[in-house]
N, C-alpha and C. Protein backbone atom coordinates (compact mmCIF):
# COMPACT_ATOMS: atom_id res chain seq x y z
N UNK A 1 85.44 84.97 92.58
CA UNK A 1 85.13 86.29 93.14
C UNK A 1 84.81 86.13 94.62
N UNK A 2 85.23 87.01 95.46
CA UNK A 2 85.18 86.96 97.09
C UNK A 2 84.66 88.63 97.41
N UNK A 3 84.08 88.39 98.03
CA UNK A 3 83.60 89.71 99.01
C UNK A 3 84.45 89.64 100.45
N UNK A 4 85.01 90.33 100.67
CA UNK A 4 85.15 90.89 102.37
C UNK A 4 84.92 91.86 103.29
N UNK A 5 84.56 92.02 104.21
CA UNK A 5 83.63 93.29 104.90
C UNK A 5 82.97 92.96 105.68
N UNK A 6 82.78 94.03 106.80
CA UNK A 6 82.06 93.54 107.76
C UNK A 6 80.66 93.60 107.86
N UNK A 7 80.17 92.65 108.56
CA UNK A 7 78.70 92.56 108.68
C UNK A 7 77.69 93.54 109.01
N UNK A 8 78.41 94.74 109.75
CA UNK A 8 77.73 96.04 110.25
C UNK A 8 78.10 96.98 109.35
N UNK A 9 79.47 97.10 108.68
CA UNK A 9 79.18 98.58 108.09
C UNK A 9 78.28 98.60 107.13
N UNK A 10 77.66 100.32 106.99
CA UNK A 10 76.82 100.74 106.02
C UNK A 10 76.52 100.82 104.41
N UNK A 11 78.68 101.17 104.27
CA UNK A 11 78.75 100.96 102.97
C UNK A 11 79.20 99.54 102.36
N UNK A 12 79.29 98.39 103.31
CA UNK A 12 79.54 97.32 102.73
C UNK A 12 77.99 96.68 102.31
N UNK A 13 77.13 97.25 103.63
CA UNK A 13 75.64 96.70 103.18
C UNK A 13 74.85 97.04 101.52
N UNK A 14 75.79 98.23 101.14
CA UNK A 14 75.28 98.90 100.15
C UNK A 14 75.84 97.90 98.91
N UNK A 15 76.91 97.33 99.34
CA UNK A 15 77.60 96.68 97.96
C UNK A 15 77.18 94.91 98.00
N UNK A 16 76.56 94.65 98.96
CA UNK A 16 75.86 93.20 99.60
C UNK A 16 74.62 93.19 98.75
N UNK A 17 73.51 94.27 98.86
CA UNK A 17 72.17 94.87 98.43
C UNK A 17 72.14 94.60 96.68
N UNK A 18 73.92 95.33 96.35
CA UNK A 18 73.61 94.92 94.78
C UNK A 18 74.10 93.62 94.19
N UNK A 19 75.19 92.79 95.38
CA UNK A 19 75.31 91.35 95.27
C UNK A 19 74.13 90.72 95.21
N UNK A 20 73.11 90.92 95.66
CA UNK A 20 72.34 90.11 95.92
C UNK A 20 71.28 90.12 94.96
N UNK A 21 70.98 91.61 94.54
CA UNK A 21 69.93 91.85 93.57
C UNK A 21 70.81 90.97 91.57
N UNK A 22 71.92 91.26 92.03
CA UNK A 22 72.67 90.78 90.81
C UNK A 22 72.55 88.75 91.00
N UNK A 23 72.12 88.37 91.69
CA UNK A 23 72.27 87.06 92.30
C UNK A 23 73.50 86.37 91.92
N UNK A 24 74.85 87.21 92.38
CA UNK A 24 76.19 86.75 92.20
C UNK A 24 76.33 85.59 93.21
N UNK A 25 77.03 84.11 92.53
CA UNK A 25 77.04 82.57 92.71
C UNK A 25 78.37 83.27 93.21
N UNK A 26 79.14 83.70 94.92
CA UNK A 26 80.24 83.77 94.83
C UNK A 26 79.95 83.99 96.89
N UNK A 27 81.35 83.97 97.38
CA UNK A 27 81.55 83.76 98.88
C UNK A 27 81.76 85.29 99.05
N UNK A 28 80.61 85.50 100.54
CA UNK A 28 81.39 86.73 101.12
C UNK A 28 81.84 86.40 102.32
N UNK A 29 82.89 86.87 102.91
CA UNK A 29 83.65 86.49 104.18
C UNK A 29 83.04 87.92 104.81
N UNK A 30 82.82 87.72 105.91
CA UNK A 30 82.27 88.71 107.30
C UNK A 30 83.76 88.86 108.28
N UNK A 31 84.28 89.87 108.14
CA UNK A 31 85.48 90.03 108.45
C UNK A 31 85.39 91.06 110.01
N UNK A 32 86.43 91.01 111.25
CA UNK A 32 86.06 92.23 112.29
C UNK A 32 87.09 93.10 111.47
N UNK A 33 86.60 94.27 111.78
CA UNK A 33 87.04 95.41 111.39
C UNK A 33 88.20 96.02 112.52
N UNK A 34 88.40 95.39 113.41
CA UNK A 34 89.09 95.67 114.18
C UNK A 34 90.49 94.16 114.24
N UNK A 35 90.31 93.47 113.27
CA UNK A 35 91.22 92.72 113.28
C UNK A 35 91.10 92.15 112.07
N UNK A 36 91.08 92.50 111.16
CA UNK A 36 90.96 92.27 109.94
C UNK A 36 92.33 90.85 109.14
N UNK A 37 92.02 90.17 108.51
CA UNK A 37 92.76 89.14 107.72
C UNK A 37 93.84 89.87 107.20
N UNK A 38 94.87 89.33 107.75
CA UNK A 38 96.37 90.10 107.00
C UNK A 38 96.45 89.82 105.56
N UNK A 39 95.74 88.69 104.69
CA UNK A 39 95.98 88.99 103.79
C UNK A 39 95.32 90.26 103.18
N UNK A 40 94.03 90.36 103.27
CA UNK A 40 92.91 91.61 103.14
C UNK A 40 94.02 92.86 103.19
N UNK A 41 94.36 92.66 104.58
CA UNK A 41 94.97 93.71 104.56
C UNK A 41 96.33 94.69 103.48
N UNK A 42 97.28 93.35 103.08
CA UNK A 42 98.09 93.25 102.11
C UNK A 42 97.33 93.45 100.68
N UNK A 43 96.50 93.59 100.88
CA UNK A 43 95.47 93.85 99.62
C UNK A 43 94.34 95.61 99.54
N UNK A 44 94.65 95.56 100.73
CA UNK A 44 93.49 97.04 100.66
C UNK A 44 94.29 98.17 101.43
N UNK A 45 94.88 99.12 100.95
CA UNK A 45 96.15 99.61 101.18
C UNK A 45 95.39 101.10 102.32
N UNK A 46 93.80 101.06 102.44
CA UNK A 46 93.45 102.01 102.96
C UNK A 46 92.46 101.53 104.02
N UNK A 47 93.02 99.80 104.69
CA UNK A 47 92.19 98.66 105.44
C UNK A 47 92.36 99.48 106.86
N UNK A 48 93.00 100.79 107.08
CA UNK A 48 92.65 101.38 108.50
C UNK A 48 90.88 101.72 108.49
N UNK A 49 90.45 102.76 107.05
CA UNK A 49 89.13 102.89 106.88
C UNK A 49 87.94 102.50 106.07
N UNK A 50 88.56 101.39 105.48
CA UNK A 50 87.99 101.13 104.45
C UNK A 50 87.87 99.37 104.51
N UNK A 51 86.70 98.59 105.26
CA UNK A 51 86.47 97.43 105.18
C UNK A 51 85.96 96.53 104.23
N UNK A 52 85.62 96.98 102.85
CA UNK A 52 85.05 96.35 101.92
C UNK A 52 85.83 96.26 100.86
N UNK A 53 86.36 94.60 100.20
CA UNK A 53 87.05 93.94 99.43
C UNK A 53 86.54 93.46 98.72
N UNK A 54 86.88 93.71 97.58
CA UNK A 54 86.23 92.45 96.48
C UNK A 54 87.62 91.98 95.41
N UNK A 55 87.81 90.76 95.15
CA UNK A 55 88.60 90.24 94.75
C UNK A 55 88.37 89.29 93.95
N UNK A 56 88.31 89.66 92.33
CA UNK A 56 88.04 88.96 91.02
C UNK A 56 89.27 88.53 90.23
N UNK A 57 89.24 87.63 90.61
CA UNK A 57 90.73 86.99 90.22
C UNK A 57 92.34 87.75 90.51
N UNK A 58 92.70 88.80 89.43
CA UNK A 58 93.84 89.47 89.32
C UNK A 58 93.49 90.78 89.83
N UNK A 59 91.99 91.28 89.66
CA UNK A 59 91.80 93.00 90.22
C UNK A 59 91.18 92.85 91.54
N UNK A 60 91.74 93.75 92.62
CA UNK A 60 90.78 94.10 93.43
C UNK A 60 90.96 95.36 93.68
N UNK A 61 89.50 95.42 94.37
CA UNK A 61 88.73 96.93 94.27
C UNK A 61 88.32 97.08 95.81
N UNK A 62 88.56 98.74 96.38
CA UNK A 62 87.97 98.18 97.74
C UNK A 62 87.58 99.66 97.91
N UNK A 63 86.44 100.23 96.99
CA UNK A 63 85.71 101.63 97.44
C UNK A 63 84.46 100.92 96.93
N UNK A 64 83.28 101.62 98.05
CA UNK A 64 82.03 100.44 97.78
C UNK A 64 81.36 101.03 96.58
N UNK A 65 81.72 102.46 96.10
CA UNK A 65 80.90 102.97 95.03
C UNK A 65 81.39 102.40 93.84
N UNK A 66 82.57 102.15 93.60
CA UNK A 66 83.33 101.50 92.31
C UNK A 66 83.22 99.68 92.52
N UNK A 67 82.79 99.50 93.27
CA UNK A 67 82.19 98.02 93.24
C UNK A 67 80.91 97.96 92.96
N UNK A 68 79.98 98.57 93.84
CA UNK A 68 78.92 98.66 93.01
C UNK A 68 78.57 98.82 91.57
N UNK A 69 79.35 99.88 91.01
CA UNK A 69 79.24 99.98 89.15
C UNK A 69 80.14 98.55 88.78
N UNK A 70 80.97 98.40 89.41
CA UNK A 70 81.40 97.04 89.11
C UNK A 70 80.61 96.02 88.85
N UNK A 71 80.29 95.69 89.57
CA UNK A 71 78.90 94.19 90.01
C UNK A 71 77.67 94.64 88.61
N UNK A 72 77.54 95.60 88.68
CA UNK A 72 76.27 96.00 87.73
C UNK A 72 77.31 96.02 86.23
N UNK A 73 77.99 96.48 86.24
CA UNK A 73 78.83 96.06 84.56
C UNK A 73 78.59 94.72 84.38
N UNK A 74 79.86 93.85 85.94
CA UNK A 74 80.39 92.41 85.47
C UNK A 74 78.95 91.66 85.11
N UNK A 75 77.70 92.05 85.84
CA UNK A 75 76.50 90.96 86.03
C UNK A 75 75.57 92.09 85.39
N UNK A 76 75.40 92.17 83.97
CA UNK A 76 74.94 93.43 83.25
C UNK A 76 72.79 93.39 83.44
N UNK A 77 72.64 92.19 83.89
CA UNK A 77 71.05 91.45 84.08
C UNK A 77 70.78 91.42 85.51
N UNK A 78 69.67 92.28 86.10
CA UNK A 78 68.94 93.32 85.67
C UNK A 78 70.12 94.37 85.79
N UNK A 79 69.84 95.63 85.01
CA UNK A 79 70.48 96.68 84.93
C UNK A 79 70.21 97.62 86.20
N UNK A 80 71.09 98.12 86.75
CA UNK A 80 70.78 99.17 88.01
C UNK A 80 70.78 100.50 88.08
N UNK A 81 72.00 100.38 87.04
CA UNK A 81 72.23 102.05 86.14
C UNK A 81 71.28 102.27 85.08
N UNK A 82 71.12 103.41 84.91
CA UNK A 82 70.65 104.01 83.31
C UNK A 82 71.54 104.43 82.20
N UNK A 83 71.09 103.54 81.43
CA UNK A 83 72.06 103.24 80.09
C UNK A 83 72.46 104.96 79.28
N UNK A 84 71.28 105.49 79.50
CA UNK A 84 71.62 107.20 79.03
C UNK A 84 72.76 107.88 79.68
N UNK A 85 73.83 108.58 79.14
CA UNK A 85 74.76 109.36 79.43
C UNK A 85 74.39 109.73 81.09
N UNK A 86 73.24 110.72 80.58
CA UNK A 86 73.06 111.96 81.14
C UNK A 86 72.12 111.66 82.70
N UNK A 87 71.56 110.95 82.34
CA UNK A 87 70.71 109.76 83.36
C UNK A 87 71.57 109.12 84.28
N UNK A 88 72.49 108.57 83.79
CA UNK A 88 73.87 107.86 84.59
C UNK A 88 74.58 108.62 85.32
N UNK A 89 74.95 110.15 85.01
CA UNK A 89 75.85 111.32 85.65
C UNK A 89 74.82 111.39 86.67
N UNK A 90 73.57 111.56 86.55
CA UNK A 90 72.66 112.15 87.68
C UNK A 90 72.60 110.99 88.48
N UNK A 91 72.50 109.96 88.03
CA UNK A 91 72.27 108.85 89.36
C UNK A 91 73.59 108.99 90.43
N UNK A 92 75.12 108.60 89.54
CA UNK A 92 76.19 108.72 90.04
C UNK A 92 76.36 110.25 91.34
N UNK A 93 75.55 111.27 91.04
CA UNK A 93 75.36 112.57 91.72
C UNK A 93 74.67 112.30 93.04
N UNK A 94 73.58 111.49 92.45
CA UNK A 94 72.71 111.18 93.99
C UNK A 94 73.62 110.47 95.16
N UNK A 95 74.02 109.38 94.24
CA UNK A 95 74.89 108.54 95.15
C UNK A 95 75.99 109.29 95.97
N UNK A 96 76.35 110.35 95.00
CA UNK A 96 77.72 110.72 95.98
C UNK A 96 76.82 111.63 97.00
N UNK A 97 75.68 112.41 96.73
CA UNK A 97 75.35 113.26 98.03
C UNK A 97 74.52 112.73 98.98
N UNK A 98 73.83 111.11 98.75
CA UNK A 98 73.61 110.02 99.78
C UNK A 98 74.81 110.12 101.00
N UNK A 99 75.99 109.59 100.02
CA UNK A 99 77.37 109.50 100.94
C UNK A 99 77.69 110.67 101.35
N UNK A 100 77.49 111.81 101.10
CA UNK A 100 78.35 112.71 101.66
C UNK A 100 77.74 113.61 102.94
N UNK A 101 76.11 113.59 102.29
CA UNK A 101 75.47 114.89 102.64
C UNK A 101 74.94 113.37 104.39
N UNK A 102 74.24 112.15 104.11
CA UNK A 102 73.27 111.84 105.06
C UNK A 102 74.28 110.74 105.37
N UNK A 103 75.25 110.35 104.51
CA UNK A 103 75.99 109.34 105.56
C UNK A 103 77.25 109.59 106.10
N UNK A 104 77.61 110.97 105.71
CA UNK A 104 78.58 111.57 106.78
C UNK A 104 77.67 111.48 108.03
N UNK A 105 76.46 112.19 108.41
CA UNK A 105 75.72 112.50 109.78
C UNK A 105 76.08 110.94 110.36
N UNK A 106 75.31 109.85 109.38
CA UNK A 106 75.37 108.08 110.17
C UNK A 106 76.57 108.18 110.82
N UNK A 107 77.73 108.76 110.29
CA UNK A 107 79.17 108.31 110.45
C UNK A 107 79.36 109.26 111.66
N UNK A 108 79.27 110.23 111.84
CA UNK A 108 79.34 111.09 113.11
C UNK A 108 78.35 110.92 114.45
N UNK A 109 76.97 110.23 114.22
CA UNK A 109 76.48 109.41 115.01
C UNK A 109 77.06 108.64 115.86
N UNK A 110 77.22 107.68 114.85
CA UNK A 110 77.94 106.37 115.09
C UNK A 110 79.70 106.70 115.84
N UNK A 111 80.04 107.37 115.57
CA UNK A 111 81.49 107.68 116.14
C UNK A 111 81.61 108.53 116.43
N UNK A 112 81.08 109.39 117.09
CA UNK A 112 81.42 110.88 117.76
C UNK A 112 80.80 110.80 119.37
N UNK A 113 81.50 111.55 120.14
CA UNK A 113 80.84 111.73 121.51
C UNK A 113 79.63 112.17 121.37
N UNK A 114 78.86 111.81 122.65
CA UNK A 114 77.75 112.30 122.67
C UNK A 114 76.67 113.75 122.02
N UNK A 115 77.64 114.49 122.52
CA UNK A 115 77.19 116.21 121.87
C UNK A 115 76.75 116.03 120.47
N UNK A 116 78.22 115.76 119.99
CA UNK A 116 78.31 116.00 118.58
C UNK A 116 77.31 114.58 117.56
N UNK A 117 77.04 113.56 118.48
CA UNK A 117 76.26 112.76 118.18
C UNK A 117 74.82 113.53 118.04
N UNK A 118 74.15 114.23 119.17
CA UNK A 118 73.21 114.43 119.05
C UNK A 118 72.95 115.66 118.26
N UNK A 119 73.32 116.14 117.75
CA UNK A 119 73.16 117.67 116.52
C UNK A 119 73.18 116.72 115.38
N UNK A 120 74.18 115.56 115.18
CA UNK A 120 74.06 114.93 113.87
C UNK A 120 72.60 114.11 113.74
N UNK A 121 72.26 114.02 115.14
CA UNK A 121 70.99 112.81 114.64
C UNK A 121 69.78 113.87 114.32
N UNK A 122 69.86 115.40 115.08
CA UNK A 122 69.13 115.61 115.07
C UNK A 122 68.95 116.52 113.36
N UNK A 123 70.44 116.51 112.63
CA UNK A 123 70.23 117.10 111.81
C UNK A 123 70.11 115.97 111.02
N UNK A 124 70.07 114.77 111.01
CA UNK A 124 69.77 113.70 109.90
C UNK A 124 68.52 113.58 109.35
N UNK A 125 67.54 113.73 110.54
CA UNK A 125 66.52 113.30 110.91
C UNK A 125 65.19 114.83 110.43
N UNK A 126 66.20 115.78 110.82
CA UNK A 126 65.18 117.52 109.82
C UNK A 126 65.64 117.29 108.39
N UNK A 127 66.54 116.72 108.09
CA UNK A 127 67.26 116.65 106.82
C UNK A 127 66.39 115.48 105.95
N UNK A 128 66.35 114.28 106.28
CA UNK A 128 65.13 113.17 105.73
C UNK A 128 63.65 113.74 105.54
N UNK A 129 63.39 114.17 107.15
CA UNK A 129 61.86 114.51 106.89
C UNK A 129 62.18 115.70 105.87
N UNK A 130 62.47 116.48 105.26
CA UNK A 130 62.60 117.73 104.55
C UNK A 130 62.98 117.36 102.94
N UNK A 131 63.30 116.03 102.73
CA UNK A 131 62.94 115.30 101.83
C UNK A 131 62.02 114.71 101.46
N UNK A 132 61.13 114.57 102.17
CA UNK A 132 60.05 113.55 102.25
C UNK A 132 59.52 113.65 100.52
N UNK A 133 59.37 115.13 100.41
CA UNK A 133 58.75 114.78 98.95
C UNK A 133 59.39 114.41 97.74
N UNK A 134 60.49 113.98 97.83
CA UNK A 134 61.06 113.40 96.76
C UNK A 134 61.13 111.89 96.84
N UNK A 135 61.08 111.08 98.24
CA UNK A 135 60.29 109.78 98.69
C UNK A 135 58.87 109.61 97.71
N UNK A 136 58.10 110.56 97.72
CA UNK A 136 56.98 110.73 97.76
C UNK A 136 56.65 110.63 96.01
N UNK A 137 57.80 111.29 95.28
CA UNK A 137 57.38 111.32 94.24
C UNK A 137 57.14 110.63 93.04
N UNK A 138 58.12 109.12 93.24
CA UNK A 138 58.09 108.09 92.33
C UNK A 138 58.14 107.35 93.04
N UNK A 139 57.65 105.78 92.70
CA UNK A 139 58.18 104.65 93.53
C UNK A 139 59.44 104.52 94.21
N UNK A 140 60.36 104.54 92.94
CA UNK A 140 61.83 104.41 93.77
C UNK A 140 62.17 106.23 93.87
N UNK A 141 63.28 105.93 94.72
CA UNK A 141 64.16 107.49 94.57
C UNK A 141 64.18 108.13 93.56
N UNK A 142 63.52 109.06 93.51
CA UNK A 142 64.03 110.19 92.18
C UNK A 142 63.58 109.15 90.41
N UNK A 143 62.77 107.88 90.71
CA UNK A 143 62.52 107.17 89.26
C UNK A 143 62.02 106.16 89.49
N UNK A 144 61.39 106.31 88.03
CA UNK A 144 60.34 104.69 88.09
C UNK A 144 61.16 103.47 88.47
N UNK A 145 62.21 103.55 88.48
CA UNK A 145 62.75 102.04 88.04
C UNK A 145 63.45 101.85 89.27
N UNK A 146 63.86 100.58 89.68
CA UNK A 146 64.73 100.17 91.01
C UNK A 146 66.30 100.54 90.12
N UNK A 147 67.30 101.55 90.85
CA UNK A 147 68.44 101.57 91.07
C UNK A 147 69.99 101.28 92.10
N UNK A 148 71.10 101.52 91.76
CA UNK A 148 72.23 101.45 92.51
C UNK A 148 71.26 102.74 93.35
N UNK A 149 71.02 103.96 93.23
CA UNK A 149 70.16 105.08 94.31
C UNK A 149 70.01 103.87 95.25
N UNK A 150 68.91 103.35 95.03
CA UNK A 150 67.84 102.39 96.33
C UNK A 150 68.92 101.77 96.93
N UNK A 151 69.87 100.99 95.79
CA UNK A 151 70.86 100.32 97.00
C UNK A 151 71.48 100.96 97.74
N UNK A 152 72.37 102.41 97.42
CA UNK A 152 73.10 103.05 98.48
C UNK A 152 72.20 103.54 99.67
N UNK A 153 70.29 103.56 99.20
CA UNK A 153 69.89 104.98 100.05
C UNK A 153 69.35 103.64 101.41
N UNK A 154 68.82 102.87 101.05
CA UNK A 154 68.40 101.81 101.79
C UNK A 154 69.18 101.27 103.06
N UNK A 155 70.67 100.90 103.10
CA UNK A 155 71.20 100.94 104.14
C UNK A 155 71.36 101.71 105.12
N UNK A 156 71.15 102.96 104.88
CA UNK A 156 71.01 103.93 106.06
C UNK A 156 69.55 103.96 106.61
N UNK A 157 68.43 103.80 105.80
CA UNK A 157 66.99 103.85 106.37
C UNK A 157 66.78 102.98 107.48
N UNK A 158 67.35 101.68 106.65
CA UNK A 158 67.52 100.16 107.99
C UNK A 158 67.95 100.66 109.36
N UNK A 159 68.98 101.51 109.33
CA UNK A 159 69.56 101.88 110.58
C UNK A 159 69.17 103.02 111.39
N UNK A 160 67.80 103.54 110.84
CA UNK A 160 67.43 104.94 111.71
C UNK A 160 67.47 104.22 112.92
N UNK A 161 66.13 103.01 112.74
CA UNK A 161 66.17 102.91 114.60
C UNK A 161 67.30 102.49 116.08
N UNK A 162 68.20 102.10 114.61
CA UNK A 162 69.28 101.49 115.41
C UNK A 162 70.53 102.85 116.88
N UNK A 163 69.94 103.63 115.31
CA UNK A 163 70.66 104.86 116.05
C UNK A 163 69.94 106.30 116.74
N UNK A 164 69.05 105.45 116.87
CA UNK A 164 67.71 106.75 117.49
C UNK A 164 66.63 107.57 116.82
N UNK A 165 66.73 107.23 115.50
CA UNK A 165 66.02 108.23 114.51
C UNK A 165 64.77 107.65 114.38
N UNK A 166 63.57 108.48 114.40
CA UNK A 166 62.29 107.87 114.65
C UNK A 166 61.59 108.94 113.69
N UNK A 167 61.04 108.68 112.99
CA UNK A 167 60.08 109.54 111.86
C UNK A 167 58.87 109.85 111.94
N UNK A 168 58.37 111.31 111.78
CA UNK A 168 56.67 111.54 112.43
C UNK A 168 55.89 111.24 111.11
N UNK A 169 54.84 111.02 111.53
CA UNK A 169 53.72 110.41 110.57
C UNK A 169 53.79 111.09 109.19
N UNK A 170 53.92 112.60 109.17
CA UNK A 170 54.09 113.33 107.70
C UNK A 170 55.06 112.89 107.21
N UNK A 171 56.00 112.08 107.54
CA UNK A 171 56.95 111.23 106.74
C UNK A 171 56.75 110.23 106.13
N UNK A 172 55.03 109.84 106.23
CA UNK A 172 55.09 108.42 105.94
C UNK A 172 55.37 107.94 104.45
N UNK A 173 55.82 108.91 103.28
CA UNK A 173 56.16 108.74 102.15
C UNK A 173 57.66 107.74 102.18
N UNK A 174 58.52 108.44 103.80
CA UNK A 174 59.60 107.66 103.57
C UNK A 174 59.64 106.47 104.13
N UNK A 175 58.58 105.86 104.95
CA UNK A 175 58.48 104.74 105.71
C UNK A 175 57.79 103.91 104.62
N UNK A 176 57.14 104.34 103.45
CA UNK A 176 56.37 103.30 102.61
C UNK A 176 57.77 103.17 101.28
N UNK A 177 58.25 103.96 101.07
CA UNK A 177 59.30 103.45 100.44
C UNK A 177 60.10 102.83 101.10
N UNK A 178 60.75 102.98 102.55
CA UNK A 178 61.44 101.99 102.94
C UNK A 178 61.06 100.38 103.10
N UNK A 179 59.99 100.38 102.93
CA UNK A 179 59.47 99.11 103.38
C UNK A 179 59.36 98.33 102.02
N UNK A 180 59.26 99.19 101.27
CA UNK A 180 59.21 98.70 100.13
C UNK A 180 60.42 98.48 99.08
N UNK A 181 61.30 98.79 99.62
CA UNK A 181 62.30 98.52 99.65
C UNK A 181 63.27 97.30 100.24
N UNK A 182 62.60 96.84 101.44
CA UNK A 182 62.83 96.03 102.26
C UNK A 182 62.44 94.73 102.22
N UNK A 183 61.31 94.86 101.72
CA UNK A 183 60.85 93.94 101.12
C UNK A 183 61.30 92.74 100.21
N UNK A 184 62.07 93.25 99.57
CA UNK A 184 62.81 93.03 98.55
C UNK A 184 63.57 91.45 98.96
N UNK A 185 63.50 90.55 98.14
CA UNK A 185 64.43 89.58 98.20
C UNK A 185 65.80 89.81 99.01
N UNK A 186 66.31 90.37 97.63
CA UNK A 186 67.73 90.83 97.77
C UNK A 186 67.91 91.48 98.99
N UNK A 187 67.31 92.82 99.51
CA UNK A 187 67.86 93.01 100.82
C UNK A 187 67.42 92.57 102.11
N UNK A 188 66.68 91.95 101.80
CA UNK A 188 66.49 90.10 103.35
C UNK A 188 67.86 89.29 102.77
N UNK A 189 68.29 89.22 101.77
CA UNK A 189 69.27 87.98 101.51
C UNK A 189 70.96 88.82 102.20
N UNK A 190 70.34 90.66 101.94
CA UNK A 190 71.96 91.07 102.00
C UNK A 190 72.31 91.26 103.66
N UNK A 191 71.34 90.97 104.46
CA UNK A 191 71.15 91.31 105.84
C UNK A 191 72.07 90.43 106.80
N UNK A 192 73.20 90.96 107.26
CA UNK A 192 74.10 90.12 108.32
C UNK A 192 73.37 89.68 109.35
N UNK A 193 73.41 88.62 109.82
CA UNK A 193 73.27 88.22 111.37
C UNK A 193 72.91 89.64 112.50
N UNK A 194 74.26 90.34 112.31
CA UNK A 194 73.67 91.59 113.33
C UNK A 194 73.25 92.45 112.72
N UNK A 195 73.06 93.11 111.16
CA UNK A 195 71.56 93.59 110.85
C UNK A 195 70.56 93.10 110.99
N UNK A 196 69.95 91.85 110.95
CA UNK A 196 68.79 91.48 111.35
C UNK A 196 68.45 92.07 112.52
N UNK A 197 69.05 92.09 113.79
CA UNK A 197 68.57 92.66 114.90
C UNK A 197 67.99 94.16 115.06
N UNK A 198 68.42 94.87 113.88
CA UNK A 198 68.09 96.45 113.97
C UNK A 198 67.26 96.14 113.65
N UNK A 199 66.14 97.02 114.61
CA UNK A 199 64.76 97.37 114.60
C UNK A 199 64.42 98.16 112.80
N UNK A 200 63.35 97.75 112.63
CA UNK A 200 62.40 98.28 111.52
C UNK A 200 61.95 100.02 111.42
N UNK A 201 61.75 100.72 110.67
CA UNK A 201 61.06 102.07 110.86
C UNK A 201 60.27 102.14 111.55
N UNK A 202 60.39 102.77 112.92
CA UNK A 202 58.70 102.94 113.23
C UNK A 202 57.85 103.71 113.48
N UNK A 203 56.59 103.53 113.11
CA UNK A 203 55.82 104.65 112.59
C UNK A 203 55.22 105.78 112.74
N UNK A 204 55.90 106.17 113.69
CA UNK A 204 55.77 107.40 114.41
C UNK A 204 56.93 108.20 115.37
N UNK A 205 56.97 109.32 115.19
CA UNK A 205 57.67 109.83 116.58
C UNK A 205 57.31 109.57 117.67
């Protein structure tokens, strides 16, 4: 089994987070995204936007949400999902409006001119704090238990400061879950070279 992806994107960090919590014995290659391995490429048929590979012998898979349920099937110890139907649809729900609703904004940040950069940060950032109480309400996201949630929601928290987002003190529900989150083995182990350098939450506006 091989991982490929780059060291900065968000959603590869997300599928690193559950490599790591799964303590998969296997190589990830740190690939540029701007010049990517022709074989990779001959392999990931959508390698204009899509940098994350995984390659288990005869299948590969290269959307980070279907790797993630992947990794948590193939490596079933600890479990990340909830074994209940109905429990599982709702987690799978969070995840997609993680991606859609707060990491579209990362993604328009991160790649949009200035203007349109700054309405996204500034709507990321009313959009988190305006969550705060669901931070607030269980240890992890939305449940007692550590999930795939924490892994997708966690890579974007890492990166507020990177991209300007600074949280006022009535947030501090989401700065004690992030940290506590961070904490974590697994996401010190899933941290590239140039994630390490992004600054930490900090604790105030």
């Amino acid at each position: 089994m091989s991982l490929y992806c780059s060291p900065t994107c968000p959603y590869s960090h997300q599928v690193r987070f559950v490599w790591h919590e799964k303590g998969v014995q296997a190589d990830i290659h740190y690939i540029d995204p701007e010049n990517p391995p022709a074989d990779v490429i001959d392999l990931n048929p959508y390698h204009e936007s899509v940098f994350t590979t995984l390659i288990d012998r005869d299948l590969v898979l290269y959307d980070h949400r279907i790797i993630m349920e992947y990794l948590d099937e193939r490596f079933p110890h600890p479990p990340l999902h909830p074994m209940e139907p109905v429990a599982r649809a709702q987690a799978r729900m969070l995840i997609h409006r993680i991606d859609r609703d707060w990491y579209r904004l990362l993604d328009e940040i991160q790649n949009s001119g200035e203007k349109k950069a700054a309405r996204a940060r500034k709507t990321l950032r009313e959009d988190l704090i305006a969550a705060t109480p669901l931070f607030a309400a269980k240890p992890y996201f939305l449940s007692e238990e550590f999930s795939l949630v924490d892994c997708a929601l966690a890579p974007l928290l890492w990166r507020l400061p990177a991209v300007g987002i600074d949280l006022p003190r009535e947030a501090a529900p989401i700065r004690a879950y992030a940290q506590r989150i961070f904490a974590r083995e697994a996401f010190q182990s899933s941290l590239s070279e140039a994630e390490r350098e992004m600054a930490q939450l900090p604790l105030s506006a």
